[in-house]
Protein backbone atom coordinates (compact mmCIF):
# COMPACT_ATOMS: atom_id res chain seq x y z
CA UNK A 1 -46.86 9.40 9.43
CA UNK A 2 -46.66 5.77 11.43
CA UNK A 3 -45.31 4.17 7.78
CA UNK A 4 -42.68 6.55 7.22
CA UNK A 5 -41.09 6.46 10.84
CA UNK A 6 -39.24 2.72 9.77
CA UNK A 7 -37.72 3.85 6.41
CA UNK A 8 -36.35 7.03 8.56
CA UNK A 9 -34.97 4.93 10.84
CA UNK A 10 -33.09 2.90 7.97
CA UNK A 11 -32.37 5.81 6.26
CA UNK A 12 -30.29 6.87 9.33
CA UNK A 13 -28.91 3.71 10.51
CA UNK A 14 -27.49 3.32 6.75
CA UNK A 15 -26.15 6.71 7.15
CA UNK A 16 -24.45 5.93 10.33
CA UNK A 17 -22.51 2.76 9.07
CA UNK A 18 -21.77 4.82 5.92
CA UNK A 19 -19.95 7.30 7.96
CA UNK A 20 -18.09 5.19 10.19
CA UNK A 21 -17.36 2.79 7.07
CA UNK A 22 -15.87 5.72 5.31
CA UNK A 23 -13.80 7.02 8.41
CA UNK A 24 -12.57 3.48 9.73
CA UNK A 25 -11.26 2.88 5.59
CA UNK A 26 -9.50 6.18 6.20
CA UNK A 27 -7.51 5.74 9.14
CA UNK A 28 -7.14 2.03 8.12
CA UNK A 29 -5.46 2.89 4.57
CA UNK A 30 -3.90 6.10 6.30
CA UNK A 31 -2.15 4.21 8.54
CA UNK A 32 -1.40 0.96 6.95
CA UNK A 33 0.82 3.29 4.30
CA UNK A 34 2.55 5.37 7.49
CA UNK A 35 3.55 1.69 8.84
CA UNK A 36 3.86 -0.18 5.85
CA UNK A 37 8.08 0.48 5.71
CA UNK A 38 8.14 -0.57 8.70
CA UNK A 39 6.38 -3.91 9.35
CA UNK A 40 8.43 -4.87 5.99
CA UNK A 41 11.53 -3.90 7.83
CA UNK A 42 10.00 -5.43 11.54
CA UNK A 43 8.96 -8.73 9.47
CA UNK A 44 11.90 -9.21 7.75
CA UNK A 45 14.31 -8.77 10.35
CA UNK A 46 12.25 -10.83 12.44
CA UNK A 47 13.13 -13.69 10.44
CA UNK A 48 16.60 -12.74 10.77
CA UNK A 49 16.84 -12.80 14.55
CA UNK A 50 14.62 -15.63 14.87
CA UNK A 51 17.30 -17.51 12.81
CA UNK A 52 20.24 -14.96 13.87
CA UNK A 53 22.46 -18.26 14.97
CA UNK A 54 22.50 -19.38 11.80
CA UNK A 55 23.23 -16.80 9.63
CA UNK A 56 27.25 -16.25 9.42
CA UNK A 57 29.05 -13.18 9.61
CA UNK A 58 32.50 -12.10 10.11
CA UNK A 59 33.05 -8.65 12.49
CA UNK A 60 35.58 -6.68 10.65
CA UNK A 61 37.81 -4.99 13.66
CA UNK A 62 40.03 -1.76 13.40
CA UNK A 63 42.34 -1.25 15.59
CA UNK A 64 44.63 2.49 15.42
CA UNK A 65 46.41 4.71 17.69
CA UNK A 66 47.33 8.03 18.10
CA UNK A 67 48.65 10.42 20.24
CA UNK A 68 47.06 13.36 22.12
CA UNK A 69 48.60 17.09 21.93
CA UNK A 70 49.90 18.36 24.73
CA UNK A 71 47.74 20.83 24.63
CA UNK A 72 44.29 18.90 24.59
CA UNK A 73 45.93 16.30 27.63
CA UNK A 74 46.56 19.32 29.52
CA UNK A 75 42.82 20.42 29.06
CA UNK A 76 41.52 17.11 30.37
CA UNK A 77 42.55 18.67 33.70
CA UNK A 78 42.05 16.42 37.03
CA UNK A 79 38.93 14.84 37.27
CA UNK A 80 40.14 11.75 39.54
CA UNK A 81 36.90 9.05 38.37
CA UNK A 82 33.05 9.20 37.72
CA UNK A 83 31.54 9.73 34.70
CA UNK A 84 31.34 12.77 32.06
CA UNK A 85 32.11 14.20 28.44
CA UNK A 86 35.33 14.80 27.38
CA UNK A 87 36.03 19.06 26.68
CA UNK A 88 34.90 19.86 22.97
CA UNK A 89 38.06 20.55 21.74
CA UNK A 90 39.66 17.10 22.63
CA UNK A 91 36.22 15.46 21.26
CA UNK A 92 36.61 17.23 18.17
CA UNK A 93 40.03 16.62 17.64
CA UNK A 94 39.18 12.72 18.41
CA UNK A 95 36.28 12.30 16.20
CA UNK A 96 38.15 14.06 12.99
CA UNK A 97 41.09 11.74 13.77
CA UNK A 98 39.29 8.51 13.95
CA UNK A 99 36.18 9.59 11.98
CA UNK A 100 33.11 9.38 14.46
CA UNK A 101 30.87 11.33 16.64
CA UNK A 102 31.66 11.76 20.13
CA UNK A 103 29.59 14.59 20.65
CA UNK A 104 28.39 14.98 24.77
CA UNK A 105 28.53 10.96 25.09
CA UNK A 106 29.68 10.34 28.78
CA UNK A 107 33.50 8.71 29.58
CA UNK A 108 34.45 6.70 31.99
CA UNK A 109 37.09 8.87 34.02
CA UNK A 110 39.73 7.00 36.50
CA UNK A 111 43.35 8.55 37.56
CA UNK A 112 45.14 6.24 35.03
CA UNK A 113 42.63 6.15 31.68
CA UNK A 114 39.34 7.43 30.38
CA UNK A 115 37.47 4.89 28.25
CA UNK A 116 34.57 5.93 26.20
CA UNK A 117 32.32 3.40 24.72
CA UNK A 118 30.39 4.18 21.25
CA UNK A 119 28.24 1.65 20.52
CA UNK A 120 25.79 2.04 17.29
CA UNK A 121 23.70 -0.03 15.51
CA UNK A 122 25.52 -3.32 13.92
CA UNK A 123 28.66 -2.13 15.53
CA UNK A 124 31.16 -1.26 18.73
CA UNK A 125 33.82 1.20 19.28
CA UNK A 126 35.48 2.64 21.99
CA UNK A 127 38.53 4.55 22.90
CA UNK A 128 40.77 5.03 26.06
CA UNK A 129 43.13 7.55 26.64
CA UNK A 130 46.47 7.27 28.44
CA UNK A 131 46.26 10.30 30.84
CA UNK A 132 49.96 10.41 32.09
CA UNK A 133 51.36 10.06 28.11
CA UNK A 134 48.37 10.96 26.06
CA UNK A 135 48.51 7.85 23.94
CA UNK A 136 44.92 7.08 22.61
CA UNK A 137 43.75 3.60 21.26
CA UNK A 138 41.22 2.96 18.89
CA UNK A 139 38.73 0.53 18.11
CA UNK A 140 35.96 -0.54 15.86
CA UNK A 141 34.12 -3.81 15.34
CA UNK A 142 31.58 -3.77 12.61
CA UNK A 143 29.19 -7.05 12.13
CA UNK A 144 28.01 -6.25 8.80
CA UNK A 145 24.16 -5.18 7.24
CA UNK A 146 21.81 -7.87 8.95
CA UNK A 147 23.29 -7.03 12.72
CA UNK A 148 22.50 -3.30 11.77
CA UNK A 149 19.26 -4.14 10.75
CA UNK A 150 18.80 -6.33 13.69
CA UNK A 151 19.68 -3.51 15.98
CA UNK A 152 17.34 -1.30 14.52
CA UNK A 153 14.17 -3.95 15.04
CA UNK A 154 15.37 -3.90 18.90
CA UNK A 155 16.20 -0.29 19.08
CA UNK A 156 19.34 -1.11 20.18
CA UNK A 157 22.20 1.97 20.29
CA UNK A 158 20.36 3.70 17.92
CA UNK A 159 19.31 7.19 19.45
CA UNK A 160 16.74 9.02 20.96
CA UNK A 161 15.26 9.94 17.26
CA UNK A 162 14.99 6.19 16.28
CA UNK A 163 13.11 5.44 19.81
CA UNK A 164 10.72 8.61 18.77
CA UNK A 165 9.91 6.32 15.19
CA UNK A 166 9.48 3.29 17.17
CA UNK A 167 6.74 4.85 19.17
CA UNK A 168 5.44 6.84 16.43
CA UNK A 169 5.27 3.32 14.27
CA UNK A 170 3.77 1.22 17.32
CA UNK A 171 0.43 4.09 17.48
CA UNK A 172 0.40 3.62 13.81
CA UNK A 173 0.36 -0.58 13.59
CA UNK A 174 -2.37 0.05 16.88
CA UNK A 175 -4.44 2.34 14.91
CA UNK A 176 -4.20 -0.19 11.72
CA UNK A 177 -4.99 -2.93 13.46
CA UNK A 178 -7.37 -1.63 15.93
CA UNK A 179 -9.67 0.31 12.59
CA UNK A 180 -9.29 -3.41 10.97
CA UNK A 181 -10.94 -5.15 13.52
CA UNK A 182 -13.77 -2.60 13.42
CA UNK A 183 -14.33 -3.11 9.75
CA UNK A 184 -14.20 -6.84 10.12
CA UNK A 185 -16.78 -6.49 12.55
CA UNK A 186 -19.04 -4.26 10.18
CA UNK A 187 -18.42 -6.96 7.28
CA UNK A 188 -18.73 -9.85 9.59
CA UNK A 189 -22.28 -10.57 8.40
CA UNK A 190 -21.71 -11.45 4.63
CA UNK A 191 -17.97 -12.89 5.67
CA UNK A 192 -19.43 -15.86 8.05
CA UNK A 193 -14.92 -17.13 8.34
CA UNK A 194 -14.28 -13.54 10.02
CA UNK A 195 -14.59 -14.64 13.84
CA UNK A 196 -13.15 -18.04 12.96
CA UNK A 197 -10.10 -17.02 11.38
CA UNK A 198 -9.39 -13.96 14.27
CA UNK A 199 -10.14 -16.67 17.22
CA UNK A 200 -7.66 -18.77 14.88
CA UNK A 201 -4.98 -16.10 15.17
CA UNK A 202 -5.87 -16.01 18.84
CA UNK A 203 -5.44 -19.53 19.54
CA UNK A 204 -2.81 -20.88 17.67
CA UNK A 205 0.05 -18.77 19.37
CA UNK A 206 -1.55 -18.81 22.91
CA UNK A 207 -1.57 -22.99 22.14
CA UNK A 208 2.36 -22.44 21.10
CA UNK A 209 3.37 -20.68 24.37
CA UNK A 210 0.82 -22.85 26.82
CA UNK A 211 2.24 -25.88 25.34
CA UNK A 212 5.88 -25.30 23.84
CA UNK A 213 7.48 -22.74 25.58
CA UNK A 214 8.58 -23.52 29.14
């Protein structure tokens, strides 16, 4: 009985890191292909904004007018200042006339104007309405594919459903990274560069800030 307790033991230990080899591969490979669109997209337009002074572009502006209906100034009714939507049907009318979404976004209400700002991803717009004659003023200022792009890596005007990715992603590149620095740790043993090359990744941009950044 005494000479079969040891081969148990290795029996079970082998069984153990088989388990937790096949579950940390799992998650690893499970999440590395959930992220893997996006740390192509983060990378990339992390190069982009590193170098974002450098790279030309020329914002393409429209500028129109119109002018409201009677009806839909009336509606605006007498709000004196603050902040608030404009009524639906004067935000529908809007949007079909200048093709965008104004939706429940909150305008800027004062006795003269109301100025609502519509910001989105590698662009600006806003509006203002004349409230006394109803005349409306238009504009849009797009800066092209790489300040979209750019937007998107900071979240920037891009919506509540784009900030639910960004979290979603972030658990996903923890999760990949996290399971990968298990496994290296279970493969450390026949890969003797493992801890060299992580404390290398460790020190080189810690060195960077400590000496370079001030």
């Amino acid at each position: 009985m005494s000479r079969s307790a040891p081969s148990t033991d290795i029996s079970s230990s082998q069984q153990r890191r088989g388990f937790w080899l096949r579950t940390l591969h799992q998650w690893h490979w499970i999440s590395s292909a959930v992220c893997l669109i996006g740390m192509l997209l983060f990378a990339a337009t992390g190069i982009t904004l590193n170098h974002a002074s450098k790279i030309e572009s020329k914002p393409q502006v429209v500028n129109r007018t119109a002018q409201l209906p009677v009806a839909l100034l009336s509606d605006l009714g007498d709000r004196d200042e603050g902040n608030a939507p404009l009524p639906e049907p004067a935000a529908d009318w809007l949007g079909e006339r200048f093709g965008v979404s104004i939706s429940a976004r909150e305008a800027e209400w004062s006795e003269e104007e109301i100025y609502l700002s519509m910001p989105t991803p590698g662009a600006d717009a806003w509006l203002s309405i004349d409230r006394t004659s109803g005349a409306v003023e238009f504009e849009r200022t797009e800066r092209g594919w790489i300040s979209y792009f750019n937007d998107l890596h900071k979240g920037r005007n891009a919506g509540p459903a784009w900030s639910w990715f960004l979290d979603i992603f972030a658990v996903a590149c923890l999760v990949f990274c996290i399971t990968g620095l298990f496994l290296l740790q279970m493969h450390a043993k026949q890969r003797r560069m493992t801890w060299p090359y992580v404390g290398l990744g460790l020190i080189v941009p810690l060195l960077l800030a400590l000496l370079f950044i001030h």
